[in-house]
Protein backbone atom coordinates (compact mmCIF):
# COMPACT_ATOMS: atom_id res chain seq x y z
CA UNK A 1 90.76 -138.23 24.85
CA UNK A 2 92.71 -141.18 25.44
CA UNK A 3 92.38 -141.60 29.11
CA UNK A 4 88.76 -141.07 28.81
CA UNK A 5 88.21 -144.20 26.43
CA UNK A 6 90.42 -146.03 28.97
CA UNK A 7 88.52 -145.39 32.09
CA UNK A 8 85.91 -145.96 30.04
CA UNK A 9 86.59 -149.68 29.41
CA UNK A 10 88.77 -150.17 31.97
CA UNK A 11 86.37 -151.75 34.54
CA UNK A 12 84.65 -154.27 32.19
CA UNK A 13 88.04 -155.29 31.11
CA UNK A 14 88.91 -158.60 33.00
CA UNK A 15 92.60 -157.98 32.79
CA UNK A 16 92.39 -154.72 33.78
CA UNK A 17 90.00 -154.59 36.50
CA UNK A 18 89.37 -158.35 38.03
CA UNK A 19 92.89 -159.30 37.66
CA UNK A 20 94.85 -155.86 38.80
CA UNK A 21 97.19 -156.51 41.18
CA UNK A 22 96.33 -153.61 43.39
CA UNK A 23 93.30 -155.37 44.13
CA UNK A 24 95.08 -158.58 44.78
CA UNK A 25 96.99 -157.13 47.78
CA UNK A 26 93.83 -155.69 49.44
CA UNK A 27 90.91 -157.57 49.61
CA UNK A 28 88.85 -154.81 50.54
CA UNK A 29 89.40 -152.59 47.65
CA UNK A 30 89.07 -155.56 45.65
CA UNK A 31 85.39 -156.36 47.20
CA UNK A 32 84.79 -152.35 46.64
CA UNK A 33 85.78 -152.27 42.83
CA UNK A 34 83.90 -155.29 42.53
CA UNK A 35 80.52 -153.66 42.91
CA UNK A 36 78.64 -152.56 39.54
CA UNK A 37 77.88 -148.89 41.01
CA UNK A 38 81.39 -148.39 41.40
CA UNK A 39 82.32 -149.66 37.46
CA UNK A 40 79.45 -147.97 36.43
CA UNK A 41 80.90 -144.13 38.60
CA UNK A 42 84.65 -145.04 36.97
CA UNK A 43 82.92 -145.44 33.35
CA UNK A 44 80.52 -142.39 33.80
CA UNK A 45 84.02 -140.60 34.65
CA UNK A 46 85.40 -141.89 31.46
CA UNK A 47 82.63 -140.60 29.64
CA UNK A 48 82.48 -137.15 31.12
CA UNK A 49 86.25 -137.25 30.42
CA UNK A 50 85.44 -137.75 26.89
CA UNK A 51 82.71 -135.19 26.35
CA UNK A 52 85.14 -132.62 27.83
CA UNK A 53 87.67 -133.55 25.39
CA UNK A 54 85.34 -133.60 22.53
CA UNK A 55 83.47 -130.28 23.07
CA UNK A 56 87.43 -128.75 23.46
CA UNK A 57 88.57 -130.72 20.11
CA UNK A 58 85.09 -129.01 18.16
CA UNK A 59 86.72 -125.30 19.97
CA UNK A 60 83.57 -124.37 22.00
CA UNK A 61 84.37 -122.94 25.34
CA UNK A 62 82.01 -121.88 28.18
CA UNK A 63 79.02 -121.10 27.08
CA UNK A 64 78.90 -122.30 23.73
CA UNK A 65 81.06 -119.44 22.53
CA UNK A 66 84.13 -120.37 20.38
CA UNK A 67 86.85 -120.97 22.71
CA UNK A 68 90.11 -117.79 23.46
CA UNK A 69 92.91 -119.23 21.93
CA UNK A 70 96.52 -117.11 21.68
CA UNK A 71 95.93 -115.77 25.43
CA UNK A 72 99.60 -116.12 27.14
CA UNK A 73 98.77 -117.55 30.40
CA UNK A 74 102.54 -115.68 32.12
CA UNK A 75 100.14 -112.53 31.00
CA UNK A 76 98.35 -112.77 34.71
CA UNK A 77 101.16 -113.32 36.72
CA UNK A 78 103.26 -110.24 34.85
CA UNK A 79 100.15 -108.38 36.10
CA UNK A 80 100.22 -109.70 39.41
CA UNK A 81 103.94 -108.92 39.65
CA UNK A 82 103.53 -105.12 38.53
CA UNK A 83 100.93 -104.72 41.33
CA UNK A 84 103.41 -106.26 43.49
CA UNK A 85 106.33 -103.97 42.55
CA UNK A 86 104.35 -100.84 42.96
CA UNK A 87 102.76 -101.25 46.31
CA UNK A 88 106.13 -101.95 47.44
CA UNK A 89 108.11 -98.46 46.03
């Protein structure tokens, strides 16, 4: 959630944005990040960043359903593994 508030308000920030020293060393990038379509794309990014986190903070998952928690994720690749060892005997 973090990140998303920072890329947020990253581009409107002065320091941040007009002043970054990646910028400073290539003038073209700089003129590129200088454009208000491209603030407004790294803000909209921000945002979407922050809806995701939100909607996975409230525990909905796809489809509005609450989200699977307590699923080991090693479960697929034991699976996998198995299917693996068998075709192989």
């Amino acid at each position: 959630m973090y990140i998303g508030i920072a890329v947020c308000g990253a581009p409107w920030i002065r320091m941040f944005w007009d002043e970054n020293p990646l910028f400073a060393h290539n003038p073209t990038l700089a003129s590129i990040a200088a454009n208000g379509a491209v603030r407004g794309l790294v803000s909209g990014l921000g945002l979407l960043n922050l809806w995701i986190a939100f909607r996975d903070a409230m525990g909905k998952g796809k489809g509005g359903e609450p989200a699977k928690k307590g699923r080991d994720k090693r479960e697929g690749f034991r699976v996998a593994a198995r299917g693996i060892d068998s075709d192989s005997k």
